[in-house]
Protein backbone atom coordinates (compact mmCIF):
# COMPACT_ATOMS: atom_id res chain seq x y z
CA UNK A 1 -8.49 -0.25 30.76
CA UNK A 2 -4.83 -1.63 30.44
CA UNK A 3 -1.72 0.14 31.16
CA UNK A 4 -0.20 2.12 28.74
CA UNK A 5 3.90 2.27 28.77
CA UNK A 6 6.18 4.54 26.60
CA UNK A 7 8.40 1.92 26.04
CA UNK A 8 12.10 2.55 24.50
CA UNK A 9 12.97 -0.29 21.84
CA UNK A 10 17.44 -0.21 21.82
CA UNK A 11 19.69 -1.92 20.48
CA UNK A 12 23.59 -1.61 21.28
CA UNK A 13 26.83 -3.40 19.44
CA UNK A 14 26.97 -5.56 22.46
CA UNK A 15 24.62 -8.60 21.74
CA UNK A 16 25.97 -11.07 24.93
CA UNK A 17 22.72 -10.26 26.70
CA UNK A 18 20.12 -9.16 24.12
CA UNK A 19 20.07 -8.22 20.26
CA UNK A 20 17.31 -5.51 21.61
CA UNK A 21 16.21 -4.25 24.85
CA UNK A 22 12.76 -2.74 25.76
CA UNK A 23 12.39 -0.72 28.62
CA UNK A 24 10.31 1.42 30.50
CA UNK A 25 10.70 5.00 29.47
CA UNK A 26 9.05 5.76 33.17
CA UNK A 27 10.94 3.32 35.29
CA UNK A 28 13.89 2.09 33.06
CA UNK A 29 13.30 -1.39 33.92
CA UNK A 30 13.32 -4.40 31.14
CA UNK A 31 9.94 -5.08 29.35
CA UNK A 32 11.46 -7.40 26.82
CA UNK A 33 15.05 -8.79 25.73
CA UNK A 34 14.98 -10.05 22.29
CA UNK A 35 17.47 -12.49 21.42
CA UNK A 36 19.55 -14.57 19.01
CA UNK A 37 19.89 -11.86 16.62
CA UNK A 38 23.66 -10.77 16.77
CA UNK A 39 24.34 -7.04 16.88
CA UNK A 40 21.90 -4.92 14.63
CA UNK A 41 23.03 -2.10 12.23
CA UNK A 42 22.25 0.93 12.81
CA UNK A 43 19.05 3.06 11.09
CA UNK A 44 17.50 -0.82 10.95
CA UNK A 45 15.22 -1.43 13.87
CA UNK A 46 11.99 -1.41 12.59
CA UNK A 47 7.82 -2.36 13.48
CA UNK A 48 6.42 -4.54 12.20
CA UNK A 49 2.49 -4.54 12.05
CA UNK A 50 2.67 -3.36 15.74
CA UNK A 51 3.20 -7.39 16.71
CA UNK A 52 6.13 -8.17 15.38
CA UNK A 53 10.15 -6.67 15.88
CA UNK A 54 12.25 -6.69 12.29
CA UNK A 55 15.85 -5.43 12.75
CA UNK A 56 19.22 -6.29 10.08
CA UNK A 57 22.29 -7.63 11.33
CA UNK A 58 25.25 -5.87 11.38
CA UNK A 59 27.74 -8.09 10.25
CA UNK A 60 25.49 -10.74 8.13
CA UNK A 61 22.71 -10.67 5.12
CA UNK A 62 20.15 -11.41 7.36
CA UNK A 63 17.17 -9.77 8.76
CA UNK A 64 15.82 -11.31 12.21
CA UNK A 65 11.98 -11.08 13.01
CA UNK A 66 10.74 -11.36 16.51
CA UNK A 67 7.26 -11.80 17.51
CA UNK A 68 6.88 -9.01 20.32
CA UNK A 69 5.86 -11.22 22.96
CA UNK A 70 8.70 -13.52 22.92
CA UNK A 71 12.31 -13.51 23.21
CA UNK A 72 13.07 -15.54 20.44
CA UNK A 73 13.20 -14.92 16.66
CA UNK A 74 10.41 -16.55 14.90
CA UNK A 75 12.32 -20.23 13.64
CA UNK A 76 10.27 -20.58 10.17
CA UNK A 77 10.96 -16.95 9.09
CA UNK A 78 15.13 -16.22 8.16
CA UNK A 79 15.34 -13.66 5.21
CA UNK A 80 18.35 -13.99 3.35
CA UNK A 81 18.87 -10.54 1.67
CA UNK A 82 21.92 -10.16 -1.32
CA UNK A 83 24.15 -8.38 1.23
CA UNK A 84 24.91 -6.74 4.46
CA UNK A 85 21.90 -4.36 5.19
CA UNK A 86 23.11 -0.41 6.30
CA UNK A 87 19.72 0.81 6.46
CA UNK A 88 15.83 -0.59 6.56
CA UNK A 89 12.63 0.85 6.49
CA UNK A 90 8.93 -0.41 6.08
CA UNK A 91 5.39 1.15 4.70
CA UNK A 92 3.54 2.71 7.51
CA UNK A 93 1.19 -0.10 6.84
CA UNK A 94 4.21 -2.52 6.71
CA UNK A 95 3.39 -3.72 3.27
CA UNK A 96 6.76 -3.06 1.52
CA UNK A 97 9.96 -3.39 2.78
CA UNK A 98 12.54 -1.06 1.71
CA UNK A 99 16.52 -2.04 2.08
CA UNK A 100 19.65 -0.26 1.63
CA UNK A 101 22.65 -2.99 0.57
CA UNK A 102 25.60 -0.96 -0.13
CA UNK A 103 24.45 1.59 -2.63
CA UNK A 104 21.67 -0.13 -4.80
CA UNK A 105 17.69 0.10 -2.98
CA UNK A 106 16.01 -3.17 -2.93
CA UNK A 107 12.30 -2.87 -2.82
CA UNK A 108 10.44 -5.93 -1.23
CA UNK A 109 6.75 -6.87 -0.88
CA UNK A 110 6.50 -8.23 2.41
CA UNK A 111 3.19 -10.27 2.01
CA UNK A 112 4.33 -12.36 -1.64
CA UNK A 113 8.11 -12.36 -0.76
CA UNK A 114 8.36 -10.72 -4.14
CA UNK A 115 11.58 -8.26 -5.17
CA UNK A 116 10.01 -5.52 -7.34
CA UNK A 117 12.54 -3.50 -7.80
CA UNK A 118 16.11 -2.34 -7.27
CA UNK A 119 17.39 1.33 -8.00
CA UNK A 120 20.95 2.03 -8.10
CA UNK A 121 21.23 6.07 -8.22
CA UNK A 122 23.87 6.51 -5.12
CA UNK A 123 27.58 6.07 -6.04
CA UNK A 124 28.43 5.20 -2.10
CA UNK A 125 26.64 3.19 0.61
CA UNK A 126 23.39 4.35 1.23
CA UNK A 127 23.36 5.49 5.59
CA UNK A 128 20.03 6.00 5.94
CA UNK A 129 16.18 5.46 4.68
CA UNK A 130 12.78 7.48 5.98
CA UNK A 131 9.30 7.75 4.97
CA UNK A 132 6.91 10.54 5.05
CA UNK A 133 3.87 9.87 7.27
CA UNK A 134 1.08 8.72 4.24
CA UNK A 135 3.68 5.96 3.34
CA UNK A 136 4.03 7.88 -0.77
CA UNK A 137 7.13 8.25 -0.64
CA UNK A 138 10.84 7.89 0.73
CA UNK A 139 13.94 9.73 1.07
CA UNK A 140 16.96 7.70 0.84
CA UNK A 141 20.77 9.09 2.16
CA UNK A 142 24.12 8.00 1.52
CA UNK A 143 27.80 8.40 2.31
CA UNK A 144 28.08 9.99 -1.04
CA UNK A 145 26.32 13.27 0.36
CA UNK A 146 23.01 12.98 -1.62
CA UNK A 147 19.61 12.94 -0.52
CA UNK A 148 17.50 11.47 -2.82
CA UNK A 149 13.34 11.64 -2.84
CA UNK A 150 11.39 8.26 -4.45
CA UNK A 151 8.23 8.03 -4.91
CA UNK A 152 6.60 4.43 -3.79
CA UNK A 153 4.46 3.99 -6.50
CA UNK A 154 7.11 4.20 -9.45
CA UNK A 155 9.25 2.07 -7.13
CA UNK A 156 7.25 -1.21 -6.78
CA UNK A 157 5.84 -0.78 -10.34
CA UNK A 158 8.23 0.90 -12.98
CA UNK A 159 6.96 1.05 -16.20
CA UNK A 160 10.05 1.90 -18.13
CA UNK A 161 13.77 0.76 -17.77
CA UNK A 162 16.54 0.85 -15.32
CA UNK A 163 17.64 4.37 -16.88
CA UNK A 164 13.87 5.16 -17.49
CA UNK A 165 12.40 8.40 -16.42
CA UNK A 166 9.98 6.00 -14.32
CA UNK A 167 12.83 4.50 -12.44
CA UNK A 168 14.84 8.42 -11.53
CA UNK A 169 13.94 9.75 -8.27
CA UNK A 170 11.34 12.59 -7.11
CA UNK A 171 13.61 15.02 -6.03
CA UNK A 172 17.99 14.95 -6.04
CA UNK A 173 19.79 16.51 -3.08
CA UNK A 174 23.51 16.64 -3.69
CA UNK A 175 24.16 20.04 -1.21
CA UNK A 176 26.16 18.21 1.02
CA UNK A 177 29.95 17.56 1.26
CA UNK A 178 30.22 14.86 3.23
CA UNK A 179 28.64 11.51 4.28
CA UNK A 180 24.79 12.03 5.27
CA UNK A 181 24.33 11.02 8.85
CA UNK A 182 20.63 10.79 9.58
CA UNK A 183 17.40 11.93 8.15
CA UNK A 184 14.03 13.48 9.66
CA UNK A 185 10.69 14.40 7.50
CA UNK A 186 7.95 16.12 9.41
CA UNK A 187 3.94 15.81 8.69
CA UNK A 188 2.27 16.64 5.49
CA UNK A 189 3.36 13.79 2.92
CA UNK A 190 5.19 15.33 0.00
CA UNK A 191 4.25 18.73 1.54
CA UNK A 192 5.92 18.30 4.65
CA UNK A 193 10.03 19.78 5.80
CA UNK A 194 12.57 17.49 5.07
CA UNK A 195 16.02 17.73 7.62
CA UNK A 196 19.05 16.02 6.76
CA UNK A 197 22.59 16.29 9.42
CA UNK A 198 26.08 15.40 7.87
CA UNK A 199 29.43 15.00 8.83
CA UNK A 200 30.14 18.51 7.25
CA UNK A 201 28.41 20.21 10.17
CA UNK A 202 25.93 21.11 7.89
CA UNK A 203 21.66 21.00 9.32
CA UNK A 204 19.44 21.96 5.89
CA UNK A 205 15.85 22.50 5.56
CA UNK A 206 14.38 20.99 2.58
CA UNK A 207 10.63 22.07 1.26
CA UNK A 208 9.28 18.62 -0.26
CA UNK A 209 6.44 20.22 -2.07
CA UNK A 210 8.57 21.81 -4.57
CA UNK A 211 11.76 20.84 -3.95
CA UNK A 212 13.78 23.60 -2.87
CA UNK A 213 16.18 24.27 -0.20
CA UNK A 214 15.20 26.59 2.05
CA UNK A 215 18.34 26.80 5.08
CA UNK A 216 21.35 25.71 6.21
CA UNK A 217 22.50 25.78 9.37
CA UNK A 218 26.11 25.35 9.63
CA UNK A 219 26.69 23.93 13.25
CA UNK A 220 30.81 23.89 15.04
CA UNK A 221 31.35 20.45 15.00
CA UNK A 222 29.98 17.49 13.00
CA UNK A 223 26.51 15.95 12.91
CA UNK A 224 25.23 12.62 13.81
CA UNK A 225 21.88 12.66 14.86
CA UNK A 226 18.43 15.08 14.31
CA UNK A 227 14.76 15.29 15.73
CA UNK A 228 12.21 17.30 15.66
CA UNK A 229 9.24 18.50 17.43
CA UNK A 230 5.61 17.91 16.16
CA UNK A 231 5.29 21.79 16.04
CA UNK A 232 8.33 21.85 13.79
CA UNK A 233 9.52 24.75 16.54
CA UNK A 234 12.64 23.48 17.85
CA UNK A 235 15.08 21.34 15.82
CA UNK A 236 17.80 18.76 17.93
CA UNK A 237 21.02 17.58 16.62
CA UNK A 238 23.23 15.06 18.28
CA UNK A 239 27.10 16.00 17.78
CA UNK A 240 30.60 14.14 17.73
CA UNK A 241 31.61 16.01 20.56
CA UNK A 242 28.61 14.36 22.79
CA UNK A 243 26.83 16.92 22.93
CA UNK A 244 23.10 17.34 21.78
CA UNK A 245 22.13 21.52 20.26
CA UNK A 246 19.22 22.96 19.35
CA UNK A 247 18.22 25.72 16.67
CA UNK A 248 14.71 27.61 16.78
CA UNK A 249 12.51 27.35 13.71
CA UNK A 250 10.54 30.24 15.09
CA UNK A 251 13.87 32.82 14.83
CA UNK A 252 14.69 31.95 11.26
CA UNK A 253 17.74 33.87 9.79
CA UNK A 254 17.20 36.03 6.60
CA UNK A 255 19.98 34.51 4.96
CA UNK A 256 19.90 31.14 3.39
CA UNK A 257 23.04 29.50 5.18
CA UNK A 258 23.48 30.48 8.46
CA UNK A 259 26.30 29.77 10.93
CA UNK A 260 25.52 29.09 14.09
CA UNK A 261 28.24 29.77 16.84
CA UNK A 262 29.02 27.99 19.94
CA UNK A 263 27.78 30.40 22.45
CA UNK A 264 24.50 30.75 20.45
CA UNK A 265 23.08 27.06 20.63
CA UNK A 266 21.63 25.36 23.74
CA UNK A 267 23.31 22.15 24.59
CA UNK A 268 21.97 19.31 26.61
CA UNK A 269 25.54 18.39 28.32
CA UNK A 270 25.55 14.96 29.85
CA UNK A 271 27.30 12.16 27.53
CA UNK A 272 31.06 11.58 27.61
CA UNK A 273 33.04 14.33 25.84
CA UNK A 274 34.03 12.96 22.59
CA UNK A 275 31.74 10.50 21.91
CA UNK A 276 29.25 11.13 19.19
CA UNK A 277 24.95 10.88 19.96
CA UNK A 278 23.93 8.68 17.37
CA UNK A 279 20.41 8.20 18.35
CA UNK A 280 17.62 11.00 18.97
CA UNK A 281 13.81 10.47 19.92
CA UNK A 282 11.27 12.35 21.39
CA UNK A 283 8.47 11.53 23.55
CA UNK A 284 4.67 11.25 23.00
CA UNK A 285 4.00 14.32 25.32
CA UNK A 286 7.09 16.26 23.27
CA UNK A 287 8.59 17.38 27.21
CA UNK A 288 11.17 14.80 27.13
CA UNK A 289 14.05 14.06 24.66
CA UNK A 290 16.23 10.71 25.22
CA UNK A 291 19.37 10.34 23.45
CA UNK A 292 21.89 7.31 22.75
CA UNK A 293 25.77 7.55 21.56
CA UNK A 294 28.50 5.46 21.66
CA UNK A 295 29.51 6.23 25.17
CA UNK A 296 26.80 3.39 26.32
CA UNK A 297 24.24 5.40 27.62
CA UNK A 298 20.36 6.68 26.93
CA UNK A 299 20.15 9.98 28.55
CA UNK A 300 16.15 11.11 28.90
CA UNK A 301 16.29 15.16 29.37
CA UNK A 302 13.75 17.77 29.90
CA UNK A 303 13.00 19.74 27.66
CA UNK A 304 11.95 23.06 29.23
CA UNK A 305 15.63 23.21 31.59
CA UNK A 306 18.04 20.84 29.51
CA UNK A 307 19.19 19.15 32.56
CA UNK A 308 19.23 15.45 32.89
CA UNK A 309 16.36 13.84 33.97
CA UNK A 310 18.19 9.91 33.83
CA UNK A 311 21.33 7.93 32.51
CA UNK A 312 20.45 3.87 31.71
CA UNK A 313 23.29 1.96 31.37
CA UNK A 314 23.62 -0.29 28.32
CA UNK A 315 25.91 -2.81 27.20
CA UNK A 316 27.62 -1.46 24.11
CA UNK A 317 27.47 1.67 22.12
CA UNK A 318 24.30 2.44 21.17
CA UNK A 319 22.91 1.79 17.25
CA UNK A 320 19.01 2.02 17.27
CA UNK A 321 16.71 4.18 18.87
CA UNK A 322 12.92 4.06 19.51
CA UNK A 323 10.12 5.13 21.11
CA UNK A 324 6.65 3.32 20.90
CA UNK A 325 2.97 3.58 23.11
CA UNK A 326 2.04 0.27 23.81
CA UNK A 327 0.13 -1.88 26.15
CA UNK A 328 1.34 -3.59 29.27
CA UNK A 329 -0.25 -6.45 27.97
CA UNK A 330 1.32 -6.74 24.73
CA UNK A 331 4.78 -8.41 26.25
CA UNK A 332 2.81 -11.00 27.89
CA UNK A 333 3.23 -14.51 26.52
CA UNK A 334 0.47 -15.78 24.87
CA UNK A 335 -1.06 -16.66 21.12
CA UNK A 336 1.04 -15.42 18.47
CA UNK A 337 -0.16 -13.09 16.37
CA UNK A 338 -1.38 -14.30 12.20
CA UNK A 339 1.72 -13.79 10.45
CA UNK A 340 1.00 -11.58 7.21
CA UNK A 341 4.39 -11.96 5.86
CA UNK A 342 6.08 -14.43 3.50
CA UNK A 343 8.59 -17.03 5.33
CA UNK A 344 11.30 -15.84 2.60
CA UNK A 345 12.11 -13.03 0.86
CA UNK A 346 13.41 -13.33 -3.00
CA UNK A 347 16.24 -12.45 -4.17
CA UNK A 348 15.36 -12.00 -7.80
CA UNK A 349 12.70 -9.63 -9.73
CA UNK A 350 10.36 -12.51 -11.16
CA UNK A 351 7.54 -11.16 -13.59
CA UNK A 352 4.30 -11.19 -13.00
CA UNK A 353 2.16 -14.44 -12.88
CA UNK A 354 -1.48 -14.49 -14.43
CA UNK A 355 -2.06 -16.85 -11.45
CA UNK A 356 -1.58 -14.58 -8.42
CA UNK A 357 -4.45 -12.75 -7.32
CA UNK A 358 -5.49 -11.28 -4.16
CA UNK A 359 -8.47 -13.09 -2.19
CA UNK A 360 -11.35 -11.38 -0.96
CA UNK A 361 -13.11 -12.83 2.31
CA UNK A 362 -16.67 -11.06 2.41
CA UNK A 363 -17.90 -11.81 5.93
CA UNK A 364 -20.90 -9.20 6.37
CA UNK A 365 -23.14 -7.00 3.37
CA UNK A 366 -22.04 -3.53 2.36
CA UNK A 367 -24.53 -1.30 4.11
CA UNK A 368 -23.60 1.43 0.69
CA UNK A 369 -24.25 -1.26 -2.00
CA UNK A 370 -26.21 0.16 -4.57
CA UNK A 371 -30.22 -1.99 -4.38
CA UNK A 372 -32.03 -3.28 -7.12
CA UNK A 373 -35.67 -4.36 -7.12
CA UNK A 374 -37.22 -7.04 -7.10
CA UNK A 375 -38.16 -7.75 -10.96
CA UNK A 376 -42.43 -8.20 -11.88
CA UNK A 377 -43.36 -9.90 -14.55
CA UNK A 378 -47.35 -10.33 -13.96
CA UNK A 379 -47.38 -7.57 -15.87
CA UNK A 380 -44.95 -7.69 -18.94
CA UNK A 381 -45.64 -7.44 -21.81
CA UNK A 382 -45.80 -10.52 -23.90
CA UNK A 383 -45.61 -9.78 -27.26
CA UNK A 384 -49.57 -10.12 -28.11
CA UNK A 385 -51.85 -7.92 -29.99
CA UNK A 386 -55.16 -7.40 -27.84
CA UNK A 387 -57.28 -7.20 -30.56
CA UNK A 388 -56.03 -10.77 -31.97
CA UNK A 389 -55.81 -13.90 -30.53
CA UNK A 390 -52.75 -15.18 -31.09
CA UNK A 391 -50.88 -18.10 -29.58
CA UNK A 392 -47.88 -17.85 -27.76
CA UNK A 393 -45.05 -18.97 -29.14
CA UNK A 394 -42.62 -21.00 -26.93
CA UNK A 395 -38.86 -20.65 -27.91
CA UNK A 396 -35.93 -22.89 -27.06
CA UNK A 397 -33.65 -22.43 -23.85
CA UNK A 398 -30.74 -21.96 -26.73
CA UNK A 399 -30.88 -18.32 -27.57
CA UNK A 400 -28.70 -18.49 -30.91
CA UNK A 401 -30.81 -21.93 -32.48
CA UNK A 402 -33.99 -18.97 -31.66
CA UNK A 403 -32.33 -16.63 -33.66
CA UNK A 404 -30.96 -19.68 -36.21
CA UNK A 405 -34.76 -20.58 -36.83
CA UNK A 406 -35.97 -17.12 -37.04
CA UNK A 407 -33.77 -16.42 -39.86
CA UNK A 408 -35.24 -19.56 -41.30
CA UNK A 409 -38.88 -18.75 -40.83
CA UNK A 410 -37.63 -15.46 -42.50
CA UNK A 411 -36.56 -17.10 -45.94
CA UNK A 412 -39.40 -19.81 -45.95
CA UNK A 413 -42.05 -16.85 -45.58
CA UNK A 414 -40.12 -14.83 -48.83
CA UNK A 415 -40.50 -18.70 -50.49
CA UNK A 416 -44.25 -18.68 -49.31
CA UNK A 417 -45.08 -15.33 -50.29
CA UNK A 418 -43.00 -16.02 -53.41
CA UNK A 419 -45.49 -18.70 -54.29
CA UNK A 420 -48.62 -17.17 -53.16
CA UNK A 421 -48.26 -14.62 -55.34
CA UNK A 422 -48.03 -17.27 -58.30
CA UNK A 423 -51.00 -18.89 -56.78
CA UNK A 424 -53.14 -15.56 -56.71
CA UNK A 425 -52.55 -14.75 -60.09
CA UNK A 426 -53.97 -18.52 -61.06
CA UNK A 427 -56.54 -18.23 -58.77
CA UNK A 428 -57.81 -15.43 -60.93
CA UNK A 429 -58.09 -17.22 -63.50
CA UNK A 430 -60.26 -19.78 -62.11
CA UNK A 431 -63.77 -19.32 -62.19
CA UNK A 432 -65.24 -22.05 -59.82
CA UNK A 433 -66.02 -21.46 -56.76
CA UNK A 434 -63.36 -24.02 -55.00
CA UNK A 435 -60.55 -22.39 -56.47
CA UNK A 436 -62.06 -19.14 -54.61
CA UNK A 437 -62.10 -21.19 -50.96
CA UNK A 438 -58.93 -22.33 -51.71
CA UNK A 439 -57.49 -18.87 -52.25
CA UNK A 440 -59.27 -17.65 -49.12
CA UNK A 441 -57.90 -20.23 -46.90
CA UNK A 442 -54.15 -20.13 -48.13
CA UNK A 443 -54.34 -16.53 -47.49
CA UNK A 444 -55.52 -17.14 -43.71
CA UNK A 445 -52.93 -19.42 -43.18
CA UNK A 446 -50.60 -16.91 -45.21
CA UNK A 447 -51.58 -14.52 -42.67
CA UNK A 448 -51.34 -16.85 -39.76
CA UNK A 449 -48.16 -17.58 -40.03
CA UNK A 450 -46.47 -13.73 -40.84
CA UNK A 451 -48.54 -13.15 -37.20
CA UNK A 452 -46.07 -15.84 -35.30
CA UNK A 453 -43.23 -14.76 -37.56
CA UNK A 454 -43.87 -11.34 -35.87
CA UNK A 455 -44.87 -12.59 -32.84
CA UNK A 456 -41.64 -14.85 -32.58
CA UNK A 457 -39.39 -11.41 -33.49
CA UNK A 458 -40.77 -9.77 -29.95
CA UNK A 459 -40.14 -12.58 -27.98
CA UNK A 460 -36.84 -13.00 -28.97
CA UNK A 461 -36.13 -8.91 -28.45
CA UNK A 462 -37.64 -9.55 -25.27
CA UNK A 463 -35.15 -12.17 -24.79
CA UNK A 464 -32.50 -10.24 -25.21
CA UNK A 465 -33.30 -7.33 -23.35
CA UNK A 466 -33.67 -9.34 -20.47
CA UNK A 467 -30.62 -11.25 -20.81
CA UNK A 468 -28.86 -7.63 -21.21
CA UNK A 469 -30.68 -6.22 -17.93
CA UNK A 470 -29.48 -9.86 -16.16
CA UNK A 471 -25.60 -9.27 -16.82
CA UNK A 472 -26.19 -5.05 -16.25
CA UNK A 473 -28.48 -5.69 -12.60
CA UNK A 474 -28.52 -9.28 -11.48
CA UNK A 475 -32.17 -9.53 -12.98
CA UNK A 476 -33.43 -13.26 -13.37
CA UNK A 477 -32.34 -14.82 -16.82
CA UNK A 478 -34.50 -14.80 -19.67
CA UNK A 479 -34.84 -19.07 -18.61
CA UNK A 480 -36.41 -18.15 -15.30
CA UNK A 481 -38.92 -15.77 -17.35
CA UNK A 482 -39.96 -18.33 -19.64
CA UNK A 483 -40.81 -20.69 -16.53
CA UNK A 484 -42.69 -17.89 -15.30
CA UNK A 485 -44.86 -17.46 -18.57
CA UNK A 486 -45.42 -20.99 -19.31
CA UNK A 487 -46.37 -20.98 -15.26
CA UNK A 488 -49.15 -18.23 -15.90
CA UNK A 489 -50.22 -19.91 -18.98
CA UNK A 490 -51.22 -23.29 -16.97
């Protein structure tokens, strides 16, 4: 079984050495050092499929992607966006890429290149973007102090206009003063806590099932950073003032907005004074928390004590975050991995094309598929009377010239019967006994030929039925039937 690393994915302002370092959460030695990618922006350092490294530049409209086994960017893919990115995010199952340029939301599918959408509902530069763990929707931040809730689905498909109900967001948070730093939503979709930090000192609690707020936590000094635990227990904010406090979820106040003191919190105490802890992750195991700021260090604490566990030194102020579980054997060079992105992204909404569609490669059978039998037609039934012996009628392979010469038969039959009727009421006039055989035979052959008119009806019923039961179960045709008669007929 291969090793399995908790590996830290940062990225720092300082880009002389590497756009993004990976290192050993264990250890804190270098895994990886992704280059040629200029500084990255903060809130932008993203996964890509698990094989792949996607991260926006700071000071450009570009986003860099980086195979995860190699230290270059991938040549062929460059995405030109409309602006400078401030914050990214992507699907859980990386299918749409979601993009913060100033204040509008672009909305990108990553597989066609395709723009689907742009939503302009923040009046300042959006900060920050999340998603809740299903991938339905996203919460989006901004400088302006709102939080605002989107569901995915209206997002890549809108059915109405810009100022459409379709195209207004889930939920709209506007409780806080000031710029919204950084954004955490726990498990349970829609259903799941919401926690948003802002430079008003201000931690709040939001309940995504029905939209409400439930607390505020009013902290001394302003907010950067938040994390929290899988057990939603214990919630971690980083602070301008370096320092990185925690509030119990298990010793909730009565009161809706509570203010937390100084000599209440816990603080993990280990950054330079001043400097504010813009990056917050947790490990797998939940025992360790590791923590970036602008002072140029990743702290990794323990939990239980709050005392420093170790201090990495990095080259520049710290702007990304991350913690993954991933093989050993994953930063080895080797065959890249099948690229299921486009090599551009669009910059305009195109509409739909009749032409695109989405191909389907079927390499084994459904064991669930629904099985049909086998059809039998020794037995059918062919139309005949067993007490007359008529003959079988053989149609043409053109089912509508059947049904063209059936109606045909139909009106030469009324013109027949029309005439026979004439006939019998001569024939009664004549005495001989000719006249009588004549009348005798024409109404054999009279009779004769009403039998294959009837006879010809069936079959062409029959006809249809199959044809019907062909399209409905993937039954033969009604051709392959009438091989099969004409077969048992030889």
């Amino acid at each position: 079984m291969e090793n399995v690393t908790e590996a830290l994915f940062i990225s720092t302002l300082n880009s002389e050495r590497a756009s993004c370092f990976v290192q050993d959460l264990r250890t804190g030695t270098d895994l990886m050092r992704y280059k040629g990618g200029g500084s990255m922006q903060s809130h932008s350092l993203q996964m890509l499929e698990e094989h792949f490294v996607i991260a926006a530049n700071s000071t450009k409209p570009l986003l860099h992607v980086w195979p995860i086994n190699s230290q270059e960017p991938m040549s062929n893919v460059r995405y030109v966006v409309p602006g400078k990115v401030n914050a990214l995010a992507l699907t859980p199952d990386s299918a749409f890429l979601i993009a913060g340029i100033q204040e509008t939301i672009y909305v990108w599918h990553l597989n066609s290149g395709r723009l689907l959408n742009t939503l302009s509902k923040h009046y300042q530069p959006i900060t920050c973007i999340r998603f809740t763990d299903n991938g339905e929707h996203f919460a989006t931040a901004g400088k302006d102090g709102a939080v605002l809730v989107w569901n995915l689905t209206r997002a890549v498909a809108p059915l109405g206009g810009v100022d459409s109900e379709e195209n207004a967001p889930f939920y709209n948070f506007n409780d806080h003063g000031l710029a919204v730093t950084d954004v955490h939503i726990g498990l349970g979709g829609i259903r799941a806590f919401m926690y948003t930090v802002s430079l008003d000192r201000c931690c709040k609690v939001y309940d995504l099932s029905d939209g409400t707020m439930l607390l505020s936590v009013v902290f001394p000094v302003a907010l950067h950073s938040v994390i929290v635990n899988k057990l939603e227990t214990s919630v971690y904010v980083g602070t301008s003032e370096g320092q990185i406090l925690i509030f119990s979820m298990e010793k909730v106040p009565r009161m809706k907005e509570y203010h937390l003191e100084e000599e209440e919190s816990q603080a993990f105490v280990g950054h330079t004074a001043g400097t504010p802890i813009t990056c917050l992750a947790l490990a797998v195991n939940g025992n360790q928390l590791i923590s970036g700021g602008e002072d140029k260090q990743v702290c990794i604490w323990d939990v239980g004590s709050r005392q420093l566990v170790k201090s990495i030194s990095q080259p520049g102020a710290i702007t990304n975050l991350h913690i993954r579980l991933i093989g050993n054997a994953m930063f080895h060079p080797g065959p890249k991995a099948h690229k299921p992105f486009a090599d551009n992204l669009k910059r305009m909404i195109s509409p739909d094309d009749d032409d695109e569609c989405i191909e389907l490669l079927i390499t084994e059978e459904y064991s669930k598929a629904p099985k049909f039998p086998e059809p039998n037609f020794d037995n059918s039934y062919d139309g005949t009377d067993g007490n007359a012996d008529f003959k079988v009628v053989t149609l043409p392979d053109d089912y509508e010239d059947v049904v063209s010469e059936t109606e045909a038969d139909d009106a030469e039959n009324s013109a027949d019967d029309a005439e026979d009727s004439d006939d019998d009421d001569d024939d009664e006039e004549m005495p001989d006994a000719d006249a009588a055989r004549n009348s005798k035979s024409m109404l054999a052959e009279l009779e004769k030929l009403r039998a294959e008119n009837a006879q010809l009806k069936l079959e062409t019923k029959r006809l249809m039925d199959l044809k019907i039961n062909s399209i409905a179960g993937n039954i033969p045709s009604a051709k392959a039937s009438k091989k099969n008669k004409r077969a048992r007929k030889h």
